[in-house]
Protein backbone atom coordinates (compact mmCIF):
# COMPACT_ATOMS: atom_id res chain seq x y z
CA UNK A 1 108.95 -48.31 8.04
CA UNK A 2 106.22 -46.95 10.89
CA UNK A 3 103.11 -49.12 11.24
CA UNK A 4 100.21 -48.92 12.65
CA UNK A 5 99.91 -49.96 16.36
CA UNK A 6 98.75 -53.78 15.98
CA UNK A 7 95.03 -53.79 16.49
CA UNK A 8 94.32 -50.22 15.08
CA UNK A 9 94.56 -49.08 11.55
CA UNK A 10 93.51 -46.26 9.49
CA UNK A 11 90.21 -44.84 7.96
CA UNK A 12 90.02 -44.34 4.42
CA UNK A 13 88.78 -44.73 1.18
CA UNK A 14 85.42 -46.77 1.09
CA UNK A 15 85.35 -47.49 4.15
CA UNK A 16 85.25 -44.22 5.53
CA UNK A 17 82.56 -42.93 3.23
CA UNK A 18 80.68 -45.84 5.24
CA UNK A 19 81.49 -44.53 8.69
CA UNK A 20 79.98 -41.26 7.26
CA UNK A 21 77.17 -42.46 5.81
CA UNK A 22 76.29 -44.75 8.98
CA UNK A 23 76.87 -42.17 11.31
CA UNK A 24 75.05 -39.70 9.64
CA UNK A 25 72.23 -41.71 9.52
CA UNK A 26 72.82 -42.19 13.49
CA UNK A 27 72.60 -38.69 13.68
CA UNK A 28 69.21 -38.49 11.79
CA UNK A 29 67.44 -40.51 13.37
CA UNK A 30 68.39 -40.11 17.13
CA UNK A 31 67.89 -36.57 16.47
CA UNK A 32 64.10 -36.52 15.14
CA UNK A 33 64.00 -39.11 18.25
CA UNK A 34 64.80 -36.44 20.57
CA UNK A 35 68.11 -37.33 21.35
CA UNK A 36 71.48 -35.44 22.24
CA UNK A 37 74.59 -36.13 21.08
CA UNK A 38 77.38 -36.38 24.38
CA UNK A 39 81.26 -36.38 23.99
CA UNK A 40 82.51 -37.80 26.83
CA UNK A 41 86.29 -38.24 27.19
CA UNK A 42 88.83 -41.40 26.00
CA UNK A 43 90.48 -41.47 29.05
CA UNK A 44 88.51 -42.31 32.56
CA UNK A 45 89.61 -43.38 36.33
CA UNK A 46 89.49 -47.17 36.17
CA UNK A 47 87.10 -47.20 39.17
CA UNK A 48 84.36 -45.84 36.65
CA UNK A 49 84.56 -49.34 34.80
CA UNK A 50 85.33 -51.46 37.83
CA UNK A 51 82.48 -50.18 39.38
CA UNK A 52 80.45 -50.60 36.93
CA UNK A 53 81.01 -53.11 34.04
CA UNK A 54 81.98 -55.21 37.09
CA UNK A 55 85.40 -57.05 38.04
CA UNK A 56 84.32 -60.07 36.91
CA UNK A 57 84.12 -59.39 33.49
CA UNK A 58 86.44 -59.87 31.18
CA UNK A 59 86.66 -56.17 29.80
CA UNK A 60 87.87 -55.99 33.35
CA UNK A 61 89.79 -58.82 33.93
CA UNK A 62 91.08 -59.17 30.52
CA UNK A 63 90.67 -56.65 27.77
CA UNK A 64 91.33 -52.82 29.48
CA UNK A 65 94.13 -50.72 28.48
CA UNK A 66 95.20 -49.08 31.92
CA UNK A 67 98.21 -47.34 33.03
CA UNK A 68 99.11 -44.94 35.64
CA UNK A 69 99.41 -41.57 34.52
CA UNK A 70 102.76 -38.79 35.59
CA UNK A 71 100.05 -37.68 37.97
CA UNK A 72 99.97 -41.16 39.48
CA UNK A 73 96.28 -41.61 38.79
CA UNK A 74 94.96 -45.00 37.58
CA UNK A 75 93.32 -44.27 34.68
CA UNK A 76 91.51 -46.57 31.86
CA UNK A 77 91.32 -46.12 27.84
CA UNK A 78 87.36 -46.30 27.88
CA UNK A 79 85.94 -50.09 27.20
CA UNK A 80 82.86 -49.24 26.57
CA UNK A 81 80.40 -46.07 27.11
CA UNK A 82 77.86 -46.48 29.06
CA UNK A 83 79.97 -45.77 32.16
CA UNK A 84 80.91 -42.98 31.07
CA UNK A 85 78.20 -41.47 29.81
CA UNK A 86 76.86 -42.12 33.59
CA UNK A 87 79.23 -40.46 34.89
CA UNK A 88 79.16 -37.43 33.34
CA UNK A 89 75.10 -37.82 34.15
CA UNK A 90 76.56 -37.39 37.69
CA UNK A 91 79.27 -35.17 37.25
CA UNK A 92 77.10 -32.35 35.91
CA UNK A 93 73.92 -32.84 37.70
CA UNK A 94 71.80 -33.66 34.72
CA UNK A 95 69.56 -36.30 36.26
CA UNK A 96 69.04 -34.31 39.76
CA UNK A 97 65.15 -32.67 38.52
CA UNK A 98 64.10 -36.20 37.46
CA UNK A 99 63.42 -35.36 33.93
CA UNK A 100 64.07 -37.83 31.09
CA UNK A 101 67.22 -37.64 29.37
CA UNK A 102 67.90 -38.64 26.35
CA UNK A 103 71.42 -39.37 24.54
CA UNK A 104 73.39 -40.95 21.95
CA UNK A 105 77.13 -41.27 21.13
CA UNK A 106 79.93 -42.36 18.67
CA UNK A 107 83.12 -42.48 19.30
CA UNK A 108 86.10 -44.93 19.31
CA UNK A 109 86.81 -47.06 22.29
CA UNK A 110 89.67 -49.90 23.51
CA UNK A 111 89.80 -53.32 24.29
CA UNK A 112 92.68 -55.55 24.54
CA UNK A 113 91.43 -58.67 22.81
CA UNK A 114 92.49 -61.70 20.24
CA UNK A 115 91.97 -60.31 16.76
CA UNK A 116 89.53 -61.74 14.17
CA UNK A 117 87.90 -60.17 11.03
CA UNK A 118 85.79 -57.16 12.21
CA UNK A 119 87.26 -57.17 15.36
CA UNK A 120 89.75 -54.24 16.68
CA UNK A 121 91.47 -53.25 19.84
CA UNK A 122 90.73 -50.05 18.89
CA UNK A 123 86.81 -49.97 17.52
CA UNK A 124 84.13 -47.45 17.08
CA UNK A 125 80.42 -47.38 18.64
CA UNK A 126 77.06 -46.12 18.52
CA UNK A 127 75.18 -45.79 21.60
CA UNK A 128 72.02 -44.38 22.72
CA UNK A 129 71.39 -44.03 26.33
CA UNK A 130 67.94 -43.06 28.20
CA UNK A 131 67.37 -42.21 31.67
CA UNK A 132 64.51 -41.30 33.85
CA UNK A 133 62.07 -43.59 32.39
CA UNK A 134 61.75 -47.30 33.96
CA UNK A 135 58.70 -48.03 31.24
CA UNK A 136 58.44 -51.05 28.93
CA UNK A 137 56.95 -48.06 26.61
CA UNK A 138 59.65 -46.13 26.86
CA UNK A 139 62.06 -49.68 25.82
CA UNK A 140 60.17 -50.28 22.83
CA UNK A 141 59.96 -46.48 21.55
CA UNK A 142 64.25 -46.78 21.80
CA UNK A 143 64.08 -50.14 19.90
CA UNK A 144 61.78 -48.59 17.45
CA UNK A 145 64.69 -45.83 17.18
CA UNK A 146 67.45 -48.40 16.48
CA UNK A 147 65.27 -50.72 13.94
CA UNK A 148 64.83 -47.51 11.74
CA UNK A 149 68.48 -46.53 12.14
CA UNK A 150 69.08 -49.86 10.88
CA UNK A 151 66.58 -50.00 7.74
CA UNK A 152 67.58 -46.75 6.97
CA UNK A 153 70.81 -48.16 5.63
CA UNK A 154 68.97 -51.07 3.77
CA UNK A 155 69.14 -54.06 6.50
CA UNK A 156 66.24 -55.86 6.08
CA UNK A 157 66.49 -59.17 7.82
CA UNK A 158 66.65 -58.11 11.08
CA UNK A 159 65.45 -60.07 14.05
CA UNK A 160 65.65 -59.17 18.38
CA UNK A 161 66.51 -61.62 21.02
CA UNK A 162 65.24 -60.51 24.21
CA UNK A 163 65.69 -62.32 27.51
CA UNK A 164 65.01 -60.74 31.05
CA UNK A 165 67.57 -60.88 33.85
CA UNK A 166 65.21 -59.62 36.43
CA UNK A 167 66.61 -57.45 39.51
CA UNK A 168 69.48 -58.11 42.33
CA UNK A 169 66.10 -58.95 44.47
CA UNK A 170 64.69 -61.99 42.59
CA UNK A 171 68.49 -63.14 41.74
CA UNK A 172 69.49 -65.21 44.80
CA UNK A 173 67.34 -68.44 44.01
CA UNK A 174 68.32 -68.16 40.50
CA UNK A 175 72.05 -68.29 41.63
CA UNK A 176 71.66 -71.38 43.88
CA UNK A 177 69.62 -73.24 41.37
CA UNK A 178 72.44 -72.62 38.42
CA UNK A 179 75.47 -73.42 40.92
CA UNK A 180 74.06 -76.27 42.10
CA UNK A 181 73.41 -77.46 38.24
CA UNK A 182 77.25 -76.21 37.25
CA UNK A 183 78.65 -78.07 40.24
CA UNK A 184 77.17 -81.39 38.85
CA UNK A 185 78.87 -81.20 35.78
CA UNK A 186 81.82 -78.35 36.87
CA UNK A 187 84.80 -80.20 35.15
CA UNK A 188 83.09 -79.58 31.93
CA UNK A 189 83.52 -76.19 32.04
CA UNK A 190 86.35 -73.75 31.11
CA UNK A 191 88.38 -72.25 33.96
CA UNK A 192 86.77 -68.88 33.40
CA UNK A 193 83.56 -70.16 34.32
CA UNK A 194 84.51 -71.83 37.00
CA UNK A 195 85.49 -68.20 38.14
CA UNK A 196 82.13 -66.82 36.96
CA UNK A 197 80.21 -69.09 38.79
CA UNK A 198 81.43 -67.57 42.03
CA UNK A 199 81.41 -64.05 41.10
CA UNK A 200 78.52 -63.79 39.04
CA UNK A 201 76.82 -66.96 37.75
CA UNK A 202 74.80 -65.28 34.95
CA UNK A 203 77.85 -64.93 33.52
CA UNK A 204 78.20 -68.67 32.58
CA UNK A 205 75.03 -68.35 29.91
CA UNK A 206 77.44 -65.96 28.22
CA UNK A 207 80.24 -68.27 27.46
CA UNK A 208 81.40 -68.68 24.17
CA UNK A 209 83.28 -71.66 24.53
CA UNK A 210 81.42 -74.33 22.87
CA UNK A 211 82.47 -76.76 25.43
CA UNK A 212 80.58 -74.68 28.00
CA UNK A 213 77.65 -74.25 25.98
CA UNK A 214 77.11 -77.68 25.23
CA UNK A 215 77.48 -78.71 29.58
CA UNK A 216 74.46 -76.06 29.80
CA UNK A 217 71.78 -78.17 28.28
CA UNK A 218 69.24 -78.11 30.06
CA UNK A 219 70.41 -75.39 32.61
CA UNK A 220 68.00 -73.53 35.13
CA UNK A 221 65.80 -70.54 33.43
CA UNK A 222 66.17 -66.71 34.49
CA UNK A 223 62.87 -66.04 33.55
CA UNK A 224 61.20 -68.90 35.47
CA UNK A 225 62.65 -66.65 39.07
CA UNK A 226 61.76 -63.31 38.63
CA UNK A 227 59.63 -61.67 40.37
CA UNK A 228 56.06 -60.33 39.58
CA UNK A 229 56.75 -56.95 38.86
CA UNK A 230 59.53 -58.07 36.33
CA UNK A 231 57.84 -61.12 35.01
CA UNK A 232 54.74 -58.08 34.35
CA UNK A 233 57.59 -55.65 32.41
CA UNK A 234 58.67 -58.44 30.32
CA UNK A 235 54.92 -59.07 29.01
CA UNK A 236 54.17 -55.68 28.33
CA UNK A 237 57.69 -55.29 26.39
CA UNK A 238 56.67 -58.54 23.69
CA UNK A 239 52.87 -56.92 23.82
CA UNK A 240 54.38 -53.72 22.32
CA UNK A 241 57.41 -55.32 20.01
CA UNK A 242 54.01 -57.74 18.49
CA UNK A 243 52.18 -54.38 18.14
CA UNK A 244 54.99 -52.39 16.52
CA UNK A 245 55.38 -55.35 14.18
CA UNK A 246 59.13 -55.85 15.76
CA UNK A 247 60.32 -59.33 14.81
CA UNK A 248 61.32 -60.87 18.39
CA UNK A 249 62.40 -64.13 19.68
CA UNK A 250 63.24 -65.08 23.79
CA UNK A 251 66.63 -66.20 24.05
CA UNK A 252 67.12 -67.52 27.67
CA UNK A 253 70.76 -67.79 27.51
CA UNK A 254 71.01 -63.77 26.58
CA UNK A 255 72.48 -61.94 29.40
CA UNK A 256 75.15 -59.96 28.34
CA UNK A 257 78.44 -59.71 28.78
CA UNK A 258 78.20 -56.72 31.84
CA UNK A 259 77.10 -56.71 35.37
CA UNK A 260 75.13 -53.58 35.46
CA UNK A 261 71.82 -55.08 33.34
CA UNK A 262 68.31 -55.76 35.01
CA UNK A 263 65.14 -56.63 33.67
CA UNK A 264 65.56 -56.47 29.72
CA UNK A 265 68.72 -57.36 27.99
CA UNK A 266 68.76 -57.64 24.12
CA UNK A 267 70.76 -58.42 21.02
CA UNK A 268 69.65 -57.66 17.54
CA UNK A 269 70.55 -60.09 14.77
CA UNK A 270 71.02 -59.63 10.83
CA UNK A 271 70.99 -62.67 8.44
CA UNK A 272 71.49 -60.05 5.21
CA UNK A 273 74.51 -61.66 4.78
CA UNK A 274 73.35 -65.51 5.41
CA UNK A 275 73.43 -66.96 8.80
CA UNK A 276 72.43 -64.93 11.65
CA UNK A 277 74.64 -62.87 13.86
CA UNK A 278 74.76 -60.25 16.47
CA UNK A 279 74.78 -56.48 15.11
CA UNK A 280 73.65 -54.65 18.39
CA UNK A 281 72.84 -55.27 22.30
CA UNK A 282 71.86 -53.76 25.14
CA UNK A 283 69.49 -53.46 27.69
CA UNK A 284 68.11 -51.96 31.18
CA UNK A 285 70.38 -50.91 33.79
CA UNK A 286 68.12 -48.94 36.11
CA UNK A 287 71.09 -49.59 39.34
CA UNK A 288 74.47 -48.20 37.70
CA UNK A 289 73.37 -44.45 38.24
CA UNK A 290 73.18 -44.93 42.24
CA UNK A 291 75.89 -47.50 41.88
CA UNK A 292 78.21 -45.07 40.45
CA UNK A 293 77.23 -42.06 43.41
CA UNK A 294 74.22 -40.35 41.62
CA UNK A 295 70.40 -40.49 42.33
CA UNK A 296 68.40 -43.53 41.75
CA UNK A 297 67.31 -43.01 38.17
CA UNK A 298 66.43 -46.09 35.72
CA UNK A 299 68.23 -46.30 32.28
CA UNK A 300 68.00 -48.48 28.70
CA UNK A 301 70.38 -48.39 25.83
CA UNK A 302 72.36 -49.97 23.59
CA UNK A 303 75.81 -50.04 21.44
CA UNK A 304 76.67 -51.14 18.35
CA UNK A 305 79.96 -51.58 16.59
CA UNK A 306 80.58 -49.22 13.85
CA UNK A 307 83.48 -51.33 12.17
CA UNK A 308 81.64 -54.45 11.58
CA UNK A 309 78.75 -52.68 10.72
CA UNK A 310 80.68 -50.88 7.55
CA UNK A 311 82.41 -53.66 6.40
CA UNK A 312 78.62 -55.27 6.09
CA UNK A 313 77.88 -52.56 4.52
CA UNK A 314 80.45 -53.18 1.85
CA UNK A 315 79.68 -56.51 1.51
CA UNK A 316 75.79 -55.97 0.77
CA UNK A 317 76.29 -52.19 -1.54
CA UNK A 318 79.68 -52.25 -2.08
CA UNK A 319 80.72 -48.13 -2.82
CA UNK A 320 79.57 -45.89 -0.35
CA UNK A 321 76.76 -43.69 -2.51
CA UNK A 322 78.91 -40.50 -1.10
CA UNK A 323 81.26 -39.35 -4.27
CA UNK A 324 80.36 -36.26 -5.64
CA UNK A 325 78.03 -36.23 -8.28
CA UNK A 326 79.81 -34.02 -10.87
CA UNK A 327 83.52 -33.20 -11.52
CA UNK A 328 83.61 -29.91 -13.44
CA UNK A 329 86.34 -29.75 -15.66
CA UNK A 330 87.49 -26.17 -16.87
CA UNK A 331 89.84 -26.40 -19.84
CA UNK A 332 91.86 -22.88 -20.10
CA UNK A 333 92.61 -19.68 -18.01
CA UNK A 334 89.19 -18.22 -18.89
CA UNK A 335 87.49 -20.99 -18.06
CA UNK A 336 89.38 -21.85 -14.87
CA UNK A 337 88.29 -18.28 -13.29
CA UNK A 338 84.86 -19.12 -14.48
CA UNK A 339 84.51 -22.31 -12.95
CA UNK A 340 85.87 -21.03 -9.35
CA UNK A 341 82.82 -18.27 -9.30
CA UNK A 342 80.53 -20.94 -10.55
CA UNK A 343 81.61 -23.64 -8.19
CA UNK A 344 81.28 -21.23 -5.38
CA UNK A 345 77.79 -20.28 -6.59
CA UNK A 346 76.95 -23.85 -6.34
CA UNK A 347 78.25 -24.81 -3.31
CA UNK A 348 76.45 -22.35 -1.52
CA UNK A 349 73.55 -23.91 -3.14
CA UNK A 350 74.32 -27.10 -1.43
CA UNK A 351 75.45 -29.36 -4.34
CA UNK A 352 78.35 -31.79 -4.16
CA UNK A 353 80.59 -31.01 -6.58
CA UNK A 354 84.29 -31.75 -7.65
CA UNK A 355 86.49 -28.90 -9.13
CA UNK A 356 89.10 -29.71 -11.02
CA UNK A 357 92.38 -27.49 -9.96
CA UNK A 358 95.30 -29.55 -11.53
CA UNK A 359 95.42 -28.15 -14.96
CA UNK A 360 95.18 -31.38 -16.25
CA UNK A 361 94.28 -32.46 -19.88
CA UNK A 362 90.55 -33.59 -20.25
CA UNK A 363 91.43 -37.16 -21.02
CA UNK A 364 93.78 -37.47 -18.26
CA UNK A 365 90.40 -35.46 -15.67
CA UNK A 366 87.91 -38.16 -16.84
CA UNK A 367 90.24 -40.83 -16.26
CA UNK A 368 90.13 -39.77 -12.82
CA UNK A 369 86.84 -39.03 -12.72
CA UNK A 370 86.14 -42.59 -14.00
CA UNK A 371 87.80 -43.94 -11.35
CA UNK A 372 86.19 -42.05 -8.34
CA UNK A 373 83.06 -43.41 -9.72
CA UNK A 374 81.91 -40.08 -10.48
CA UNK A 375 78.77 -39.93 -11.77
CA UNK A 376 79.07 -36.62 -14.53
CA UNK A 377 82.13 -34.70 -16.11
CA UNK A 378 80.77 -31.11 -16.86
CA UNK A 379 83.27 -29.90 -19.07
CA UNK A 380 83.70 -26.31 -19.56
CA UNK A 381 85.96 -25.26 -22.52
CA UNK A 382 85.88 -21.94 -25.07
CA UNK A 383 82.99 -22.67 -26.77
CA UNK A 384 80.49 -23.71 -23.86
CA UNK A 385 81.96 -20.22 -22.72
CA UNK A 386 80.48 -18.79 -25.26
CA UNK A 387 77.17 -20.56 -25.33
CA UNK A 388 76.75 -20.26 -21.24
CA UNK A 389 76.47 -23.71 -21.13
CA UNK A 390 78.41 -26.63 -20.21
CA UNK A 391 78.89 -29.78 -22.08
CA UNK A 392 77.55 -33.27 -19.08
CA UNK A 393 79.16 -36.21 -19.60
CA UNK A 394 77.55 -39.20 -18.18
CA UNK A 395 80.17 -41.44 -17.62
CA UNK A 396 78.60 -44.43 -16.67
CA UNK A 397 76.04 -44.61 -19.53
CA UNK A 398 78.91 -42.91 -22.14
CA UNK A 399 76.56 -40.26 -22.98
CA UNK A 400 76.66 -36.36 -23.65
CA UNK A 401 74.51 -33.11 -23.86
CA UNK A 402 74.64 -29.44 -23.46
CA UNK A 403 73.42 -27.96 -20.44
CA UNK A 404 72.52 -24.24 -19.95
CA UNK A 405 74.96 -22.95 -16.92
CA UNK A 406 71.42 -21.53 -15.16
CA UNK A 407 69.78 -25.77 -14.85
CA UNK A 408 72.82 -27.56 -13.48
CA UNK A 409 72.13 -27.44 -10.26
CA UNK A 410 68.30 -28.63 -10.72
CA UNK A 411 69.34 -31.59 -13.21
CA UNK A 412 72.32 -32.67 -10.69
CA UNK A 413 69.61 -32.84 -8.25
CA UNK A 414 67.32 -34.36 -10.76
């Protein structure tokens, strides 16, 4: 029998109605934000994420899906977004009159990786991207953005870790003071850091071997070499997140797992569930525009993973809230061609409701309707024919009345 491709699987069921649900709430909120929504495409040229995630990450070195096409092009199953939403900046000439832009994304993307709950090779973000702005305002207006999106779907305990990185310029010392601490104690670390430390030695912080994060006790501080400019952005970010009444904490081991961030990088953490962990991150990456051909043009987003995000979700409401409200059951012919010209009526009303097509008996249509978790059964026989009304079932409190045909749709949304 066919299977799914290891690492992918199919949308249904609950856990769809919680895709919906979460993404429409994306939608929502980005929108009244100001934000667009941008489609960009699956497939990319692999220089797009070489360029910019940087080849000494391991969504570069590790986790990409990338073939050559029949055209002979290299080409990449996008990793991530960000890129790509960059390079359509470019592509089109959106950033060229230096006028904020501001977008937001969902979409599925691929990473070759070791499995574990939550975790896909094929996976869905939400991202919201914003260029032309290089403000610390303009960073904690976005974050303000993404701590309503979460709320909105009833996360309460929610907490940011913010670090800086600072810029390419204020780096260098940084770099010799943490190589010079990792070649002290080097044969405690993994051999990917050993590769990291040459390539990129921020890198190290973001091991997750626990190995490697016990040798960096004690390691040399980011935030202790940037420079003033930087060190004066990172103030005026926690003097807005204290105003705003954003929960914050400095994490000097946060620096992401890509090359392109400077100055803020961020995670945002939920303990809804118990112990803390990682929901969201992102950060400034005001160099990856010019690095990637376009104009010099700061930028701030982040990306969150739509998958693990549903299944907590699940875990804290269970059922999506997204079934129909009513099923209405018609129980003969006459009835039948009544409740098609009524259903239409109230669907062009804007009411969720369920008709009933299959002819079945009425035990047999609230046994279904039970299970759905539908909420009422209006049943509409002979007699409520002949009264203009139909007979509401609540089925979860077991419960029945007569409604006039004329107030359904105000007590459904009542």
């Amino acid at each position: 029998m066919a299977q799914a491709v290891k690492g992918t699987r199919d949308l249904f069921g609950n856990e769809m109605k919680w895709f919906q649900r979460i993404e429409d709430t994306a939608r929502r909120v980005c929108s009244r934000h100001g934000y667009e929504e941008i489609r960009t495409p699956i497939l990319e040229e692999i220089e797009v994420f070489k360029r910019s995630v940087g080849e000494s990450s391991d969504i570069v070195n590790k986790e990409m899906y990338e073939f050559m096409d029949k055209g002979g092009r290299h080409v990449v199953m996008r990793p991530e977004n960000t890129a790509g939403v960059v390079r359509a900046m470019i592509q089109h000439k959106l950033l060229v009159n230096n006028d904020p832009r501001l977008l937001y994304y969902i979409g599925p993307m691929f990473r070759y990786e070791r499995m574990q709950a939550g975790r896909y090779r094929q996976f869905w973000q939400i991202g919201a991207e914003s260029f032309g702005v290089a403000s610390p305002e303009s960073e904690a207006e976005n974050l303000m953005m993404l701590f309503a999106f979460l709320r909105e779907l009833g996360l309460k305990h929610l907490n940011l870790s913010i670090n800086s990185v600072g810029t390419p310029e204020c780096r260098p010392a940084f770099h010799k003071a943490i190589r010079e601490f990792f070649q002290a104690r080097e044969e405690r670390f993994c051999e990917d850091c050993h590769r990291r430390i040459e390539a990129n030695p921020l890198r190290v912080l973001d091991c997750k071997v626990p190995g490697c994060q016990a040798a960096l006790a004690g390691h040399p501080v980011i935030t202790d070499y940037l420079d003033e400019a930087s060190r004066q952005h990172h103030a005026r970010l926690k003097e807005l997140l204290t105003a705003l009444g954003i929960p914050f904490e400095e994490n000097p081991r946060l620096v992401r797992g890509l090359d392109y961030y400077t100055r803020t990088a961020f995670e945002v953490l939920s303990s809804d569930l118990g112990a803390q962990s990682a929901l969201v991150g992102g950060g400034r990456y005001d160099g990856l525009v010019k690095h990637l051909g376009g104009p010099e043009v700061p930028a701030f987003g982040w990306a969150i993973g739509l998958d693990r995000l549903a299944i907590l979700m699940q875990q804290l409401h269970g059922e999506a809230p997204l079934n129909p409200p009513a099923l209405l059951i018609p129980l003969g012919e006459a009835a039948s061609l009544k409740a098609l010209t009524l259903a239409q009526d109230w669907w062009d009303q804007g009411l969720a409701i369920q008709l009933e097509t299959r002819g079945v008996n009425l035990k047999k249509a609230l046994t279904s309707a039970n299970r759905q978790g539908t909420r009422f059964a209006l049943i509409l026989g002979d007699s409520e024919l002949e009264k203009g009304v139909v007979a509401a079932r609540n089925l979860g409190a077991g419960t029945q009345e007569e409604w006039p045909l004329e107030e359904v749709p105000a007590r459904l949304r009542n």
